[in-house]
Protein backbone atom coordinates (compact mmCIF):
# COMPACT_ATOMS: atom_id res chain seq x y z
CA UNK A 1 222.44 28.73 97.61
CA UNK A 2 222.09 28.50 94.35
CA UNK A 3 224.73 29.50 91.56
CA UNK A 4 222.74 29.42 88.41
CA UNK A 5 221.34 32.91 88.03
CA UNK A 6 220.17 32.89 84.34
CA UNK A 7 216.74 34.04 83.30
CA UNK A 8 215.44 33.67 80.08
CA UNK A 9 212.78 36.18 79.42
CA UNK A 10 210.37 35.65 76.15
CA UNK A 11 208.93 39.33 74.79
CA UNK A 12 209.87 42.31 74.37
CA UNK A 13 207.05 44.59 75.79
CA UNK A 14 205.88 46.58 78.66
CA UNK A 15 206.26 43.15 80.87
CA UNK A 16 209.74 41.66 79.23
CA UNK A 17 211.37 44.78 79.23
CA UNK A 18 210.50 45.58 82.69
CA UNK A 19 211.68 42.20 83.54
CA UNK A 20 214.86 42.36 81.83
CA UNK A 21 215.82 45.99 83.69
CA UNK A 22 214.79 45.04 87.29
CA UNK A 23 216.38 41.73 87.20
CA UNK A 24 219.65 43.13 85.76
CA UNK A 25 219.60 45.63 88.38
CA UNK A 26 219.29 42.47 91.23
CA UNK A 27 222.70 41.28 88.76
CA UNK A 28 220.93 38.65 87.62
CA UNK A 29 222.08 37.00 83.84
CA UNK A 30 219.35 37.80 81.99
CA UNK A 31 218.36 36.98 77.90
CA UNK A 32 215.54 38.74 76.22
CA UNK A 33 214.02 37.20 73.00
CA UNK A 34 211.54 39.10 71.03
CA UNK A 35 210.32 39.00 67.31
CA UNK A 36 210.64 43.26 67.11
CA UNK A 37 214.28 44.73 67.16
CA UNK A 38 212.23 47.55 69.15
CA UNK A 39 209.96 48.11 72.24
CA UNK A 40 207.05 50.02 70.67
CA UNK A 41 205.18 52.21 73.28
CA UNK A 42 201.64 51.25 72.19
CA UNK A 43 199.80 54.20 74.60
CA UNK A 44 201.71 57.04 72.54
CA UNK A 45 201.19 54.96 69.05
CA UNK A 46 197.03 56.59 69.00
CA UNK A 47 198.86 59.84 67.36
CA UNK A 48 200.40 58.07 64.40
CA UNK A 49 196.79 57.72 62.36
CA UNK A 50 196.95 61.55 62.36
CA UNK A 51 200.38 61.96 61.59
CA UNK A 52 201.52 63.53 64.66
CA UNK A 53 204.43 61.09 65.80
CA UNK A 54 205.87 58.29 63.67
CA UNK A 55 206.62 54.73 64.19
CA UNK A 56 209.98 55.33 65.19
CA UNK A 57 208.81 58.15 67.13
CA UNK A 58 207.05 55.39 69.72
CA UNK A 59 210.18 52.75 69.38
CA UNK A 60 212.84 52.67 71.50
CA UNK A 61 215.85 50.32 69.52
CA UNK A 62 215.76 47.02 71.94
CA UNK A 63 220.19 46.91 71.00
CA UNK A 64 220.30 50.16 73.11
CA UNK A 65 217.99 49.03 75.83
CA UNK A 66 219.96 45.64 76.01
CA UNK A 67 223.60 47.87 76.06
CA UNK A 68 222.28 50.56 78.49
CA UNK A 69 221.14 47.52 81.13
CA UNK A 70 223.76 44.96 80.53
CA UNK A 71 221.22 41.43 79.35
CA UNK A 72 221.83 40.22 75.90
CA UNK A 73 219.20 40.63 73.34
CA UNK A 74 218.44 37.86 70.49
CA UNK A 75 215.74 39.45 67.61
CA UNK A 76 214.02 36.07 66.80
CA UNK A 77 210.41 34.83 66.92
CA UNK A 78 209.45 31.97 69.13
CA UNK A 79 207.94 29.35 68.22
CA UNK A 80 207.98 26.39 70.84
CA UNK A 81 208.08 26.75 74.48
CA UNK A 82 209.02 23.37 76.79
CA UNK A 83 208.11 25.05 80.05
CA UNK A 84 209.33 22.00 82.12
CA UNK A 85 212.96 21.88 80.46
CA UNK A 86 212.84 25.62 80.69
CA UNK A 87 213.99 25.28 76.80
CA UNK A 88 212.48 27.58 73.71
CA UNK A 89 212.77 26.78 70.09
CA UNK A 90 213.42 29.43 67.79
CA UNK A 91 211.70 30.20 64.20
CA UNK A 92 215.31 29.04 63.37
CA UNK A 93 215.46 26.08 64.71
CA UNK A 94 217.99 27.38 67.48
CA UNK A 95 217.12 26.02 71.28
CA UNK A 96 218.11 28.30 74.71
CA UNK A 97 218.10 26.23 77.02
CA UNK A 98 219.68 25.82 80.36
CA UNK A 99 218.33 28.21 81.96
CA UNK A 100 217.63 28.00 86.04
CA UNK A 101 214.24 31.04 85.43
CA UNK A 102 211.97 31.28 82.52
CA UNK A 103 209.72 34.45 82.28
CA UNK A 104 207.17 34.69 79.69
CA UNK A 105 205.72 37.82 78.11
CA UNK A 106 204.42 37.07 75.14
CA UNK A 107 201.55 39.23 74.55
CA UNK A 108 198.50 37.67 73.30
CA UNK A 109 196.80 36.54 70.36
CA UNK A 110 193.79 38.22 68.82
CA UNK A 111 190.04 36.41 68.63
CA UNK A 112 189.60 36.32 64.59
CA UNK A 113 186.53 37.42 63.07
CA UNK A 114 185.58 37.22 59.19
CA UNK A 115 186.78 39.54 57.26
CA UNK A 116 189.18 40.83 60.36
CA UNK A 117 192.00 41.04 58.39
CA UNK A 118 191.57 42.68 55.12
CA UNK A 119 189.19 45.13 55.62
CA UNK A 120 190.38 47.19 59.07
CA UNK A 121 193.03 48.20 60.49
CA UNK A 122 194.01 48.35 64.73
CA UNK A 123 196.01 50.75 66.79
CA UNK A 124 196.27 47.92 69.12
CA UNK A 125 198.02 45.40 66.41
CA UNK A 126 201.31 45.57 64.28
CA UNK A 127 202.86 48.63 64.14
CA UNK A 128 202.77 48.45 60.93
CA UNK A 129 198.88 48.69 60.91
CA UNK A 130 198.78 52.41 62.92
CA UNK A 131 201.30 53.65 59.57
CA UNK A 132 198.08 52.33 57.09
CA UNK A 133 195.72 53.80 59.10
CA UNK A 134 197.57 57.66 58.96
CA UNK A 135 197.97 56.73 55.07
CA UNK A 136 194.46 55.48 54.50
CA UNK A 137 192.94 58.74 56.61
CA UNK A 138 195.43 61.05 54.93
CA UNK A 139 193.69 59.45 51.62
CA UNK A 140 189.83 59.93 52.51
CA UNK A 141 190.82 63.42 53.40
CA UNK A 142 192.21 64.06 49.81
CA UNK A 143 189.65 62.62 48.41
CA UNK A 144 187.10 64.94 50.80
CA UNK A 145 184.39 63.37 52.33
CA UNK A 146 183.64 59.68 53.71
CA UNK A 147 182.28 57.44 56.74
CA UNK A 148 184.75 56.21 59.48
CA UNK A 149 183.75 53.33 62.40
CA UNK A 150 185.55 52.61 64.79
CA UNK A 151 185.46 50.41 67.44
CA UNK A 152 186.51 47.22 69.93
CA UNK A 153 185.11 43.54 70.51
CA UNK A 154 184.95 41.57 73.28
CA UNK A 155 185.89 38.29 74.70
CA UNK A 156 182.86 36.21 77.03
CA UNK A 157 185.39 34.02 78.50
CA UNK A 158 187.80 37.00 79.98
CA UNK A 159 186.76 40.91 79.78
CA UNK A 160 190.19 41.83 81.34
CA UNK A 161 191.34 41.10 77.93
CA UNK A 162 189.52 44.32 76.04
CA UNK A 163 191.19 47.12 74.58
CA UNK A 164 188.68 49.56 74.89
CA UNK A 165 190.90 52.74 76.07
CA UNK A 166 192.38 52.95 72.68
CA UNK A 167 189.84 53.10 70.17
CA UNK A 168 188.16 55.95 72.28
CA UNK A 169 191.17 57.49 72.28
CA UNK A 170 191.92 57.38 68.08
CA UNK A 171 188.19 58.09 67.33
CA UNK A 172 188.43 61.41 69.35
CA UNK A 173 192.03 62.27 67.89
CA UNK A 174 190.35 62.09 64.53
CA UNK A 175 187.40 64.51 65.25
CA UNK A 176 189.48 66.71 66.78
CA UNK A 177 192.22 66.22 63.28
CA UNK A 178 189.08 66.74 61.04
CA UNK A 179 187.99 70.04 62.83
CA UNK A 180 191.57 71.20 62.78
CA UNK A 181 191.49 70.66 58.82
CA UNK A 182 188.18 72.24 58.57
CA UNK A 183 186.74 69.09 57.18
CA UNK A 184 184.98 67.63 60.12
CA UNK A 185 181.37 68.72 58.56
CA UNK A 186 182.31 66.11 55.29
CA UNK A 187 182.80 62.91 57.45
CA UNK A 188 180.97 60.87 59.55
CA UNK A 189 182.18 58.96 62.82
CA UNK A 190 180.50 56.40 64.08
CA UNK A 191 181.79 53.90 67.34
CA UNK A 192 180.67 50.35 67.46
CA UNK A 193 180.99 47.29 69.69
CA UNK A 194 178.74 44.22 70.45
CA UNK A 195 178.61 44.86 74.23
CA UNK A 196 175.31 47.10 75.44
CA UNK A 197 177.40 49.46 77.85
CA UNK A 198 181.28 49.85 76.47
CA UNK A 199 183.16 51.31 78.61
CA UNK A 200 181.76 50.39 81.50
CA UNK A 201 184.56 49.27 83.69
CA UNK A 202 185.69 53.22 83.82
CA UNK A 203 182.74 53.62 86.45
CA UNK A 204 178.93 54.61 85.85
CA UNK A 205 180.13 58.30 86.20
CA UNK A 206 182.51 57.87 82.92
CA UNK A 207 179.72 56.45 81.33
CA UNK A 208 177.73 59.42 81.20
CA UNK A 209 180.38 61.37 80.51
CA UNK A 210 181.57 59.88 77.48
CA UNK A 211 177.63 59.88 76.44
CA UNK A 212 177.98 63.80 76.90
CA UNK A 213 181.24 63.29 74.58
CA UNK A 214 179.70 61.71 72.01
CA UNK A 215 177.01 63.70 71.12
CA UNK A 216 178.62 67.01 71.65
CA UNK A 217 181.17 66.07 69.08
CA UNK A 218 178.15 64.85 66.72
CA UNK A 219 179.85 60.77 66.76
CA UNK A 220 177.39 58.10 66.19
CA UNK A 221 176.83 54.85 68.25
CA UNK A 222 175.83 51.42 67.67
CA UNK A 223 176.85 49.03 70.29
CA UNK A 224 174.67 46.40 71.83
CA UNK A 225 174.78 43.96 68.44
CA UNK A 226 177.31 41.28 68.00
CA UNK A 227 179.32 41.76 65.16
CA UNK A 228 179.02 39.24 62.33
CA UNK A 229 181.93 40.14 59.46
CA UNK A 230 183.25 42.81 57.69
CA UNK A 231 183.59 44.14 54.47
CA UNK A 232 185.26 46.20 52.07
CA UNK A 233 182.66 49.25 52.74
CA UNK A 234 181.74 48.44 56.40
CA UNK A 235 180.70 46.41 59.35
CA UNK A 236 177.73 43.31 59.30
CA UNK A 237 176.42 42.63 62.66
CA UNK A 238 174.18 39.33 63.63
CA UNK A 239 170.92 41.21 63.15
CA UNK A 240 171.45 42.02 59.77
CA UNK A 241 171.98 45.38 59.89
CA UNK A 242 175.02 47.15 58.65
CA UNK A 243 177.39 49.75 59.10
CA UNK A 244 178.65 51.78 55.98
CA UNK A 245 182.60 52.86 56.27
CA UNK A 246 184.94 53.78 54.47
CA UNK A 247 188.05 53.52 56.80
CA UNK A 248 187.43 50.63 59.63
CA UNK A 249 189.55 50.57 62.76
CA UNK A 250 188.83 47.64 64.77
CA UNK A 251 190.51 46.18 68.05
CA UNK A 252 189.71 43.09 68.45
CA UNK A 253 189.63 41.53 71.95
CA UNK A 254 192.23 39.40 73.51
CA UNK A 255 192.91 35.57 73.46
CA UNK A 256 195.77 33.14 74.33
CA UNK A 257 198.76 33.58 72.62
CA UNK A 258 199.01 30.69 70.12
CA UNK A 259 203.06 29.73 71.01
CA UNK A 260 201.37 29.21 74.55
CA UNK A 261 198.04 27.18 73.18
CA UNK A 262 200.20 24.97 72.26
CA UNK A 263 202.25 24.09 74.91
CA UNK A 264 202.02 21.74 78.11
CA UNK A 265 201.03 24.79 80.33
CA UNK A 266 197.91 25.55 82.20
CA UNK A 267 195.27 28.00 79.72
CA UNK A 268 191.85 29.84 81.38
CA UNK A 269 189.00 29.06 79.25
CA UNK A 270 190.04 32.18 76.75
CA UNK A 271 193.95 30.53 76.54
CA UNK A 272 195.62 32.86 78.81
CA UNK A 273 198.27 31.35 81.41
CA UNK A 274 196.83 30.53 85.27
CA UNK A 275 199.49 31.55 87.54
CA UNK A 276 199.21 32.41 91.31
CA UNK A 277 199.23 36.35 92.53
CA UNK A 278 203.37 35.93 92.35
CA UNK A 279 203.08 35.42 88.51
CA UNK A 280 204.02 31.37 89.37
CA UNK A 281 203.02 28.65 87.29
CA UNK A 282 202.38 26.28 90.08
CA UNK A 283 203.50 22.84 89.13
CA UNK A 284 206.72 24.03 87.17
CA UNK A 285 209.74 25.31 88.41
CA UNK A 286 211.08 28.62 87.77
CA UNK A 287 208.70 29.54 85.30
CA UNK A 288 206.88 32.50 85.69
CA UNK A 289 204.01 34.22 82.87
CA UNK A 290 203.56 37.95 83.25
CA UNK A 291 201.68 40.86 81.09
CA UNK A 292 198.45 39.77 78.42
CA UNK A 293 199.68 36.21 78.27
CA UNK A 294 198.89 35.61 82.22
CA UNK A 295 195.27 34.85 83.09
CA UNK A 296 194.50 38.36 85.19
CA UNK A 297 193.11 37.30 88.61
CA UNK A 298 191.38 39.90 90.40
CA UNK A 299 187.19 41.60 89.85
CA UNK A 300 185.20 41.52 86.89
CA UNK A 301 186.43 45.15 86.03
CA UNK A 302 189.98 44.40 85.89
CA UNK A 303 192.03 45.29 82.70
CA UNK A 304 195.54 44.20 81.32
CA UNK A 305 196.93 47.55 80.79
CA UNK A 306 200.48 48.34 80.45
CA UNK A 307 201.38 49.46 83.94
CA UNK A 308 199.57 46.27 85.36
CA UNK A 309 202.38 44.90 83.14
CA UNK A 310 205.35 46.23 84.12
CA UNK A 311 204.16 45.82 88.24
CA UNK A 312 204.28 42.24 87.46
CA UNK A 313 207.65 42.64 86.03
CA UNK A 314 209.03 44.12 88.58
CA UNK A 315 207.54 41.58 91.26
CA UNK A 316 208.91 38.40 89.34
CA UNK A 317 212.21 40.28 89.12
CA UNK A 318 212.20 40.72 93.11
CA UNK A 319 210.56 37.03 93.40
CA UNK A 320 213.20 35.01 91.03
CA UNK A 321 216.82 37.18 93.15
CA UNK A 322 214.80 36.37 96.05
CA UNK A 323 214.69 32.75 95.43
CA UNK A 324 217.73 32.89 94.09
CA UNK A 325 219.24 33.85 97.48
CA UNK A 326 217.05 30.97 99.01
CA UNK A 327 214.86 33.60 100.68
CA UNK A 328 211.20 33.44 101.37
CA UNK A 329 209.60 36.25 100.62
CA UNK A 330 207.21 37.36 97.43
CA UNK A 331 205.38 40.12 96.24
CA UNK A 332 201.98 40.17 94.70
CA UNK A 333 200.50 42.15 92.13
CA UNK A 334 196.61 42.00 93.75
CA UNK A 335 197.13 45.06 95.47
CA UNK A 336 198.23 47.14 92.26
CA UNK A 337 195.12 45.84 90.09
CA UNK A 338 193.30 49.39 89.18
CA UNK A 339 192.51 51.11 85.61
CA UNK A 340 194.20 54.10 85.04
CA UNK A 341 194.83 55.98 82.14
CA UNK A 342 195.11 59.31 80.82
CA UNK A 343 192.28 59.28 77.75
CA UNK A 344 193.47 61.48 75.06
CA UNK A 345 191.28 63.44 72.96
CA UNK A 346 194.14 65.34 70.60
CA UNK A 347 193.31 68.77 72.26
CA UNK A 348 192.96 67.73 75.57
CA UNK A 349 192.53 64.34 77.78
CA UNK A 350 190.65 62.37 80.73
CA UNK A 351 192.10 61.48 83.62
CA UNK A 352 190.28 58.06 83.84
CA UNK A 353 190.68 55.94 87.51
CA UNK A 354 188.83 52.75 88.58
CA UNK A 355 189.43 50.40 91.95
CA UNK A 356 187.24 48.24 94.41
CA UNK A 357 186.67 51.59 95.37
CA UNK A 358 184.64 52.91 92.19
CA UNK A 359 185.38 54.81 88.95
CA UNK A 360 186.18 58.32 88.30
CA UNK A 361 186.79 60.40 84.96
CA UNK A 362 188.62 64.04 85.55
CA UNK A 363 188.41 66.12 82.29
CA UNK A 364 191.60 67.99 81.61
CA UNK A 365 191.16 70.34 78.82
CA UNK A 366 194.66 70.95 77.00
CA UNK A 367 196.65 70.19 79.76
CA UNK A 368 195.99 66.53 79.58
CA UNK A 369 197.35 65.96 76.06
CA UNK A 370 200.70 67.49 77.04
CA UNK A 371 200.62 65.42 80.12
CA UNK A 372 200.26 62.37 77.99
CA UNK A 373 203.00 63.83 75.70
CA UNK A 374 205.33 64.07 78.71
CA UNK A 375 204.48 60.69 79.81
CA UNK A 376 205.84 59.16 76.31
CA UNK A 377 209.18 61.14 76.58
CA UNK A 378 209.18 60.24 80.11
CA UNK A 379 208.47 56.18 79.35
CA UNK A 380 211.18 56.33 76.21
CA UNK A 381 213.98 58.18 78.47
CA UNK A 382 213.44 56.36 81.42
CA UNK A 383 214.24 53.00 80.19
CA UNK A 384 217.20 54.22 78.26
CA UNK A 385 218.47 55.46 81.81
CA UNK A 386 218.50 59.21 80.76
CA UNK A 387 216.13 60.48 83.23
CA UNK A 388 215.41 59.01 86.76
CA UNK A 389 212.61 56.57 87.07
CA UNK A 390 209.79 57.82 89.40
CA UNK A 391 208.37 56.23 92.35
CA UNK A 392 205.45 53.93 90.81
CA UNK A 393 206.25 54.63 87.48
């Protein structure tokens, strides 16, 4: 049997953290590395563009996660990965190595188009980035009037790797802020993307419902045209025609994580890791990839989402004590691959499902933004061990 019960996890998000608990509750010696001193809970961050939580509001401090659950905790950015040594390289300089499990949860990297960076802003990026948007809204609304877009791209070579969910959920936050203000008649909203039908893994059913949404909340559309560049007043797309804004949010679509391009592991065509269903890279040892750095098997439809994330945490965590007690037995994550998410709207939400079975959308009027509000106490006081964790969640 063996005696060597370290794990090394890389990241400090929905999947590493996940990791870190379930393994230290299997007693397992366990090492998180992340480049954040904080888990930020990216599904509760949509509120911080109209100044309804903070920053720290959506942190938990990754010190008191590490001291509640027992693993040490080293806040330090990664920059080389030897998978078949099991040995990282710090932005230091300073190697971990020795290690008998390496788990990595990385994240991923975001495709880059021209102009990306200096002229929007993502809820889906640095934290820091959700803080400029609240400050550059809270400006336009001073100032009275203006144009807003925003929107999501795509990636050809993996659509699990869109982050569609989110810039829904921000754009209708922001008509419902503006009405609240009494403004809402001085601005105009429009949603882009490049794909013809956005949203279209919810179902054909949520389709037409977020049509409905649209136009009853008088937000314009222009999807269907690649998007070229942008600019410092608004979007160019391929065709020539353009989008005039004054405040750009834009999510750009997943790719592999560049610490992972560059290592000797196996990358999908869009750079993500190819493991098996137990999160395995076959071919090397004790290494496992987990969250938006693992290539997401499964049918066209499927999405990395958070609690896809934390599933395969807790699998690998019940695959590496398993194997660590010599025993053969694994669990898969196939079986858990759905969508689900409750879509905010600010004064209200959408209960949004999709499986092999189909896609349904549930509107919850009022309820369903204090459900979503319970669910972000609930995820923060969960993991610090001050309220029980739930069955599935």
């Amino acid at each position: 049997m063996s005696t060597n019960k370290k794990v090394l996890i890389v990241g400090g998000g929905f999947a590493g953290v996940e990791a870190a608990i379930y393994l230290r509750k299997n007693s397992m010696d366990v090492t998180l590395v992340s480049d954040r001193d904080y888990f930020y809970i990216y599904p509760t961050s949509i509120w911080i563009p109209i100044g309804q939580v903070t920053r720290e509001d959506v942190s938990v401090p990754l010190f008191d996660l590490a001291r509640v659950h027992g693993f040490e905790f080293i806040v330090e950015a990664v920059t080389q990965i030897e998978t078949t040594d099991k040995k990282i390289t710090l932005q230091s300089g300073r190697v971990l190595e020795g290690y008998a499990y390496l788990v990595i949860a990385l994240g991923q990297g975001k495709i880059q188009l021209k102009g990306m960076s200096e002229h929007t802003l993502s809820i889906c990026g640095a934290p820091e980035e959700a803080t400029a948007l609240y400050e550059k809204l809270d400006a336009l609304i001073t100032k009275g009037s203006g144009k807003i877009a925003m929107g999501f791209g795509g990636n050809p070579h993996d659509t699990s790797a869109v982050r569609g969910g989110p810039a829904f959920e921000v754009l209708f936050n922001v008509d419902t802020y503006l009405k609240r203000k009494g403004v809402r008649n001085n601005f105009e909203l429009t949603f882009f993307a490049p794909m013809e039908k956005p949203g279209q893994k919810m179902g054909d059913k949520a389709l037409v419902m977020m049509d409905k949404m649209f136009k009853m909340n008088n937000i314009h559309k222009k999807v269907g045209v690649k998007i070229n560049r942008f600019e410092a007043n608004g979007v160019v797309f391929e065709d020539g025609s353009t989008l005039e804004s004054d405040l750009t949010m834009f999510i750009s679509a997943g790719k592999g994580h560049p610490v992972l391009e560059a290592s000797d592991l196996p990358l999908s065509e869009a750079g993500f890791v190819i493991t098996n269903e137990y999160n395995e890279v076959e071919g090397f040892d004790g290494v496992y990839v987990i969250g938006d750095s693992a290539n997401l098997m499964g049918p066209e439809w499927r999405a990395k989402q958070g609690h896809v994330a934390e599933v395969m945490a807790r699998n690998v965590a019940y695959n590496i004590f398993q194997h660590s007690q010599r025993i053969q037995s694994k669990e898969s994550y196939i079986k858990h691959l759905n969508i689900l998410c409750l879509m905010d709207t600010g004064n209200g939400a959408a209960f949004v499902y999709r499986s092999e079975k189909g896609g349904k959308m549930i509107p919850l009027p009022l309820v369903g933004h204090w459900m979503k509000q319970g669910w972000g106490w609930y995820c923060r006081n969960s993991k610090l061990n001050k309220f029980p964790r739930l069955p599935g969640m």
